[in-house]
PDB file of N, CA and C in Angstrom:
ATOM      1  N   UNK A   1     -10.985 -43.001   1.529  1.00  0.00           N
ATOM      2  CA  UNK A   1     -11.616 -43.259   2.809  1.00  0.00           C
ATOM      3  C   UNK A   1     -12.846 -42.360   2.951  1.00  0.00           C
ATOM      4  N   UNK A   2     -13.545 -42.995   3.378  1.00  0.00           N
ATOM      5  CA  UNK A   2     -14.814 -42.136   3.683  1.00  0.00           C
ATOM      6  C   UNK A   2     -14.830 -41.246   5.551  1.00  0.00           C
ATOM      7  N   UNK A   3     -15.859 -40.519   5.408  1.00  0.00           N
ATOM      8  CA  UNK A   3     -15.940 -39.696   6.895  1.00  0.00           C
ATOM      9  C   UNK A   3     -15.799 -40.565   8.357  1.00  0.00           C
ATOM     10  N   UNK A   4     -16.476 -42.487   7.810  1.00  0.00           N
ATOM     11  CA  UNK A   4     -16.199 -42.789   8.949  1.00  0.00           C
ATOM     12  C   UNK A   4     -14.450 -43.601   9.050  1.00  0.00           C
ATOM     13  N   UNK A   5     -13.573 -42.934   8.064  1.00  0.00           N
ATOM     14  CA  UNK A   5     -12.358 -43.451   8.275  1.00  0.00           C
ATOM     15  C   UNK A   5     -12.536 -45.215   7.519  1.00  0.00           C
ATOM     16  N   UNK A   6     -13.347 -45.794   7.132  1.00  0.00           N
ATOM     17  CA  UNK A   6     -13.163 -47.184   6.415  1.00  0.00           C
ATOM     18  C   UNK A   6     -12.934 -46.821   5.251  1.00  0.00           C
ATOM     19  N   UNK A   7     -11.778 -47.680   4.340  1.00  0.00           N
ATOM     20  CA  UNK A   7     -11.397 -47.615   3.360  1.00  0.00           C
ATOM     21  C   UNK A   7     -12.533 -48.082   2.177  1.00  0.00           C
ATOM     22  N   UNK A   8     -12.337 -47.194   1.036  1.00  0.00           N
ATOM     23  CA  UNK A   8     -13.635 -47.541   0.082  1.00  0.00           C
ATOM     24  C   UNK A   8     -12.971 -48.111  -0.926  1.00  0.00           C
ATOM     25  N   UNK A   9     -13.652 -49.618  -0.824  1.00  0.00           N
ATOM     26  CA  UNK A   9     -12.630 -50.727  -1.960  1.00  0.00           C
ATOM     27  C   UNK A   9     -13.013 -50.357  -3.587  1.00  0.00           C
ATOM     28  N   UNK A  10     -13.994 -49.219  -3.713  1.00  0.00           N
ATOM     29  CA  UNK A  10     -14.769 -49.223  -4.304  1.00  0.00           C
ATOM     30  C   UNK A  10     -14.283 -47.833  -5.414  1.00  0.00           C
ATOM     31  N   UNK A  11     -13.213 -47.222  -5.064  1.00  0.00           N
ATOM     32  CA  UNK A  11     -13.078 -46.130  -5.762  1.00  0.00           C
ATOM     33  C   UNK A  11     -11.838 -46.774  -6.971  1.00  0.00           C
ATOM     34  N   UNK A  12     -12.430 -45.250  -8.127  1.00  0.00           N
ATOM     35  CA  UNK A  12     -11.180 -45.801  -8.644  1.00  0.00           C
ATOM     36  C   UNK A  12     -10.280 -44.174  -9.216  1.00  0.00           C
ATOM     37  N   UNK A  13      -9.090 -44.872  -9.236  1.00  0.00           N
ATOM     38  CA  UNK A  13      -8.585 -43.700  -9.499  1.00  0.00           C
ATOM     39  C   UNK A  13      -8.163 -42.923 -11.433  1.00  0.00           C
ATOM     40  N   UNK A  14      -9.110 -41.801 -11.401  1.00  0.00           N
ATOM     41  CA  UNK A  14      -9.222 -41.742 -12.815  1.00  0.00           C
ATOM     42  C   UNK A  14      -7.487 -41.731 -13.621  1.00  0.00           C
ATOM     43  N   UNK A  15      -7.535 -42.126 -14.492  1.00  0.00           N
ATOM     44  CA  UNK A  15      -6.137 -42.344 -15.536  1.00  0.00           C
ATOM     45  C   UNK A  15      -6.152 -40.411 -15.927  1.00  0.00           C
ATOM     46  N   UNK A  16      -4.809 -40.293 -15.644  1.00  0.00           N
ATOM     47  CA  UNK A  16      -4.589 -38.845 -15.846  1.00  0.00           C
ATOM     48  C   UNK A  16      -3.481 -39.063 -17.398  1.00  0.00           C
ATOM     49  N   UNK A  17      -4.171 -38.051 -18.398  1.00  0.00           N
ATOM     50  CA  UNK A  17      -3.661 -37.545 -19.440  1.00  0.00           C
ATOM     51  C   UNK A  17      -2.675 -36.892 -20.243  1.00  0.00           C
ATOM     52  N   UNK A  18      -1.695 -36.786 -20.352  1.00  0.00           N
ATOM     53  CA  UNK A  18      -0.883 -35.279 -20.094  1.00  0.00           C
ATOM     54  C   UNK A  18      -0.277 -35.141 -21.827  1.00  0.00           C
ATOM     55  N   UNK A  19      -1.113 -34.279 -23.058  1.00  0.00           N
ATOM     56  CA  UNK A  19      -0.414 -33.662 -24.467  1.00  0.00           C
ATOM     57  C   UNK A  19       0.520 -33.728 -24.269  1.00  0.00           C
ATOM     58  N   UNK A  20       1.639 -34.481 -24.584  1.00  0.00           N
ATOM     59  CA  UNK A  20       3.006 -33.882 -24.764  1.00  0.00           C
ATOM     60  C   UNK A  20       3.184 -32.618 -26.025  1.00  0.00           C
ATOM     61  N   UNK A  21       2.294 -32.951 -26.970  1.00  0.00           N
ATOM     62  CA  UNK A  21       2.769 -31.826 -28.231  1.00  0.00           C
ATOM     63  C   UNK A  21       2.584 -30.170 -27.626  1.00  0.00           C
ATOM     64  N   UNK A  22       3.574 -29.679 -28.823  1.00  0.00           N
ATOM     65  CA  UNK A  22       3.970 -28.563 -28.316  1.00  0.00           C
ATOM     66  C   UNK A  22       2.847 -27.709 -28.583  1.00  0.00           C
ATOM     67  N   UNK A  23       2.124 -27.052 -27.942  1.00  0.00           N
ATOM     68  CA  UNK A  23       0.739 -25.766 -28.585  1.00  0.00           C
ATOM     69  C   UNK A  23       1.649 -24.028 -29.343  1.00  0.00           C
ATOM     70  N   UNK A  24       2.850 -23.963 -29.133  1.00  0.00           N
ATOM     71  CA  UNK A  24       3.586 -22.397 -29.558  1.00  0.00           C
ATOM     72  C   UNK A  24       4.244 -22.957 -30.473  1.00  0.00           C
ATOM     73  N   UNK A  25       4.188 -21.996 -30.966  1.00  0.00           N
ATOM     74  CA  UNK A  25       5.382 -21.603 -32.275  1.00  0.00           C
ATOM     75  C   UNK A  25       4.907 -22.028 -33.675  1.00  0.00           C
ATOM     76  N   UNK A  26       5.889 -22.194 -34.565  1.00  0.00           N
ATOM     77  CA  UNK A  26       5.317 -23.021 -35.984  1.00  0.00           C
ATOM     78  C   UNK A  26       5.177 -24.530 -35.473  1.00  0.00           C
ATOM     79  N   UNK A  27       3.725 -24.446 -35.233  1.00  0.00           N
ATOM     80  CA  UNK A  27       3.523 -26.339 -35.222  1.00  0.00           C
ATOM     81  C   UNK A  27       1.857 -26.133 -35.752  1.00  0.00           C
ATOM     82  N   UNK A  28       1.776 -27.554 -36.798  1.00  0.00           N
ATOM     83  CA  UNK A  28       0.546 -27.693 -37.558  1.00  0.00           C
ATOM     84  C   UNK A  28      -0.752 -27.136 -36.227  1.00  0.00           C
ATOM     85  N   UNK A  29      -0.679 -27.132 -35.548  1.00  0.00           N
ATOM     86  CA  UNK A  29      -1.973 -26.740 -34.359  1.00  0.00           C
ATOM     87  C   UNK A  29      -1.787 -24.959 -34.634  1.00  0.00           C
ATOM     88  N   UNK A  30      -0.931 -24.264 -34.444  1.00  0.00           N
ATOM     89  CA  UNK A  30      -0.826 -23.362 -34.844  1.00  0.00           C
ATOM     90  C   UNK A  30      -1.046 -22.481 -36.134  1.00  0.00           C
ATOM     91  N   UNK A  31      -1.007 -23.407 -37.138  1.00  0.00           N
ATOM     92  CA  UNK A  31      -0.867 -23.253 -38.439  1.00  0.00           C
ATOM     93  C   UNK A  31      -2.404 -22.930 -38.802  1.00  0.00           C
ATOM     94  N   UNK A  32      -2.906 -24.107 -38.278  1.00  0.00           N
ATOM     95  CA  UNK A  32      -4.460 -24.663 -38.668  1.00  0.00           C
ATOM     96  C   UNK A  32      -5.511 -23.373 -38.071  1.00  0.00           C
ATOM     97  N   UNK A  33      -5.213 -22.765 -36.718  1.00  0.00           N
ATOM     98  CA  UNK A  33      -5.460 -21.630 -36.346  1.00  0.00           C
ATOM     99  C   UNK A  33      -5.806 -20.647 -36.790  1.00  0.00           C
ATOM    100  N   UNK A  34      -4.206 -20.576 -37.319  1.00  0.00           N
ATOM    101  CA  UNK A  34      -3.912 -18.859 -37.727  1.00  0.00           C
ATOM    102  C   UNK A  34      -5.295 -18.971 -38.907  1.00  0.00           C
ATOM    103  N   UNK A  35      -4.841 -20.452 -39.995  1.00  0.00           N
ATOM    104  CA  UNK A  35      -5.747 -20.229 -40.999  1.00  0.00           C
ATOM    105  C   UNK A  35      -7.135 -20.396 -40.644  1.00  0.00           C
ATOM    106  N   UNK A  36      -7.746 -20.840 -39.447  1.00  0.00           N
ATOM    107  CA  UNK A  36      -9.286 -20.377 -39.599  1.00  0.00           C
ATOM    108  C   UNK A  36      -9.754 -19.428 -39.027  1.00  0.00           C
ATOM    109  N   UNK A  37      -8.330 -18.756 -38.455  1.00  0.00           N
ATOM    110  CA  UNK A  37      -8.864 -17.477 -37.866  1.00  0.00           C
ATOM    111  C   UNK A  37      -8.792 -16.348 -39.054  1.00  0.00           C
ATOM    112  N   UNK A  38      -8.088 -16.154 -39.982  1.00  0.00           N
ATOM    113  CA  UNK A  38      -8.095 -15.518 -41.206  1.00  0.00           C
ATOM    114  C   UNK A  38      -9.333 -15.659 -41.852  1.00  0.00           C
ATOM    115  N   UNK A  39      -9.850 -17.008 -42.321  1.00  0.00           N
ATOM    116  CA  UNK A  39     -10.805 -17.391 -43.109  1.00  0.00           C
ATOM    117  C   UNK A  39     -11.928 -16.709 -41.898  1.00  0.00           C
ATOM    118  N   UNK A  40     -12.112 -16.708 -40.768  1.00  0.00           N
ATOM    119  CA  UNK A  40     -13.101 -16.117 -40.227  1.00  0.00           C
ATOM    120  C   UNK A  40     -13.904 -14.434 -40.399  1.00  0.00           C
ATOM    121  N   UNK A  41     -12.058 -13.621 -40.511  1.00  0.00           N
ATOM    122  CA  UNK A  41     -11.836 -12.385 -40.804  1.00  0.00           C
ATOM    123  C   UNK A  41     -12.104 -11.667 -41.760  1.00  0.00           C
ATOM    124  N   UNK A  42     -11.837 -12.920 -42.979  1.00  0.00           N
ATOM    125  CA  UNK A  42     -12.217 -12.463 -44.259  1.00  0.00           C
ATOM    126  C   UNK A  42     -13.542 -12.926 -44.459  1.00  0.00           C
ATOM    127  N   UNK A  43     -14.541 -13.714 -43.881  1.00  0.00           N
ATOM    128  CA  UNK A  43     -16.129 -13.351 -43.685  1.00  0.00           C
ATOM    129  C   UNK A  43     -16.735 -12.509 -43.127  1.00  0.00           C
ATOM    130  N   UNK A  44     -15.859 -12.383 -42.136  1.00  0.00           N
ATOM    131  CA  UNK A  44     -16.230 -10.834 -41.543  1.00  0.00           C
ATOM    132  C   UNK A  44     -16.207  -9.819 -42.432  1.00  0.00           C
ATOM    133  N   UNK A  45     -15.110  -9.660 -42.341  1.00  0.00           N
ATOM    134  CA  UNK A  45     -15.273  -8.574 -43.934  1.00  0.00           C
ATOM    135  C   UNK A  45     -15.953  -8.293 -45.028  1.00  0.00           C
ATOM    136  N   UNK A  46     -16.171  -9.369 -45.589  1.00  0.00           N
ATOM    137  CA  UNK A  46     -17.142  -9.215 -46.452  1.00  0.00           C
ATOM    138  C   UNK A  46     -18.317  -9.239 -46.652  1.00  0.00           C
ATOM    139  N   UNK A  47     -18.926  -9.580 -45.184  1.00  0.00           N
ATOM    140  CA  UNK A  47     -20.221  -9.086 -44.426  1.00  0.00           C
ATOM    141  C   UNK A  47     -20.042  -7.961 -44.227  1.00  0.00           C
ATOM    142  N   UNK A  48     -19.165  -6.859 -43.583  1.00  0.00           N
ATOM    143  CA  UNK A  48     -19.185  -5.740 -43.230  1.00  0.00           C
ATOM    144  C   UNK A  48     -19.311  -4.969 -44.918  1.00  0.00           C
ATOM    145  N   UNK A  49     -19.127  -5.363 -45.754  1.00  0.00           N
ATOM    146  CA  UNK A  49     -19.278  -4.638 -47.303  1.00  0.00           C
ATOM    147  C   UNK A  49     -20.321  -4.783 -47.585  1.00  0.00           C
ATOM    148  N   UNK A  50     -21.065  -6.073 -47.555  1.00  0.00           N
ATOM    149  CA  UNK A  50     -21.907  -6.450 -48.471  1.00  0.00           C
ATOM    150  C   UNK A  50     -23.334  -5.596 -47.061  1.00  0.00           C
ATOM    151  N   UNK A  51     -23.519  -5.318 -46.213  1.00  0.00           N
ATOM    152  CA  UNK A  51     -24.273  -5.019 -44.846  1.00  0.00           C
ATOM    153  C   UNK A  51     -24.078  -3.195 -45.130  1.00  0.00           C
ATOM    154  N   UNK A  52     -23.049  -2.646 -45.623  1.00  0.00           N
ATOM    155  CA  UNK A  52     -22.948  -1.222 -45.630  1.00  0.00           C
ATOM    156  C   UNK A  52     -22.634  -0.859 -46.505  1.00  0.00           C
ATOM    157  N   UNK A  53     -22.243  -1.853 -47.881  1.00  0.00           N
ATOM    158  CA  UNK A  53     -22.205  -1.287 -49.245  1.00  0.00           C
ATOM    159  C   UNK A  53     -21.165  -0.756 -49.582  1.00  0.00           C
ATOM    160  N   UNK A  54     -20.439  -0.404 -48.956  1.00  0.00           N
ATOM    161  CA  UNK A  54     -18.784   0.252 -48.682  1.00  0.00           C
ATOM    162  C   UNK A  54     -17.647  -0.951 -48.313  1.00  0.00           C
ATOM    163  N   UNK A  55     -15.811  -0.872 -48.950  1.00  0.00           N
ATOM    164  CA  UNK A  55     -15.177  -1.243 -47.940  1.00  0.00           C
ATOM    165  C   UNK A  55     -15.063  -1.170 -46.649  1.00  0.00           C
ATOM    166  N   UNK A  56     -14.181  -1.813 -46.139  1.00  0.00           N
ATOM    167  CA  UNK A  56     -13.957  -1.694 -44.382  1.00  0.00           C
ATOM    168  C   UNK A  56     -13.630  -0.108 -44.659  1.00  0.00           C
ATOM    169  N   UNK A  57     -12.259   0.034 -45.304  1.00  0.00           N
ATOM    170  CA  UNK A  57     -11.568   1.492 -44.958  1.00  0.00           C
ATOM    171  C   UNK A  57     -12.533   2.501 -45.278  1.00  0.00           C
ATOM    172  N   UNK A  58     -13.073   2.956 -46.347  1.00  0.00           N
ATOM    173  CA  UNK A  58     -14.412   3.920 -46.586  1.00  0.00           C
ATOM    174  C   UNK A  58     -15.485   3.283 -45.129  1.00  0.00           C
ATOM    175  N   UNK A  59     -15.903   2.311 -44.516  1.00  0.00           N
ATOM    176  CA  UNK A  59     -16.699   2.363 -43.987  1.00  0.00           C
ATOM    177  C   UNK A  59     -16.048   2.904 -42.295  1.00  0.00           C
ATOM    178  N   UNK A  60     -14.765   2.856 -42.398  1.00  0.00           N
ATOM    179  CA  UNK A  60     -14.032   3.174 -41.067  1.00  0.00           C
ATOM    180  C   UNK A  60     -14.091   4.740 -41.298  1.00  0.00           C
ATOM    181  N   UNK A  61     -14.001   5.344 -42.287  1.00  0.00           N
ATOM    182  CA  UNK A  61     -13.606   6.854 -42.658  1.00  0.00           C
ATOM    183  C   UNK A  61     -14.618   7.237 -42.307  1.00  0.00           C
ATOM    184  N   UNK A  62     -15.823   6.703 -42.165  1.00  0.00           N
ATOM    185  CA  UNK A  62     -17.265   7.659 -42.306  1.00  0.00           C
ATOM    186  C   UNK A  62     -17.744   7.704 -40.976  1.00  0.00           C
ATOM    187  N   UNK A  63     -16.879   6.608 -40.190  1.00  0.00           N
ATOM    188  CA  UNK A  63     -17.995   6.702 -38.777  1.00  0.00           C
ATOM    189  C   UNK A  63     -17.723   8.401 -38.338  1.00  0.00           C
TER     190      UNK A  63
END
């Protein structure tokens, strides 16, 4: 309904969605994660070597 109270033949009501799959625990969504969050870590890393010439741990010892 609009402000002057007449009904608007004109709306529609959006279709609501709802994931049933589970997002915790061991499930492939989780899995897929962990592994590109690793693969991220280990670029990190080896930017932090190849940028200071040192491992992480020697480059953690020196700050």
């Amino acid at each position: 309904m609009n402000e002057l109270g007449q009904l608007n033949n004109f709306a529609i009501e959006p279709k609501v969605y709802v994931d049933q799959t589970p997002r915790a625990g061991f499930t492939e969504y989780a899995e897929k994660l962990n592994g590109r969050l690793a693969m991220l870590g280990f670029v990190a890393l080896i930017a932090v070597e190849v940028i200071t010439g040192q491992g992480l741990i020697g480059w953690l010892t020196n700050l």
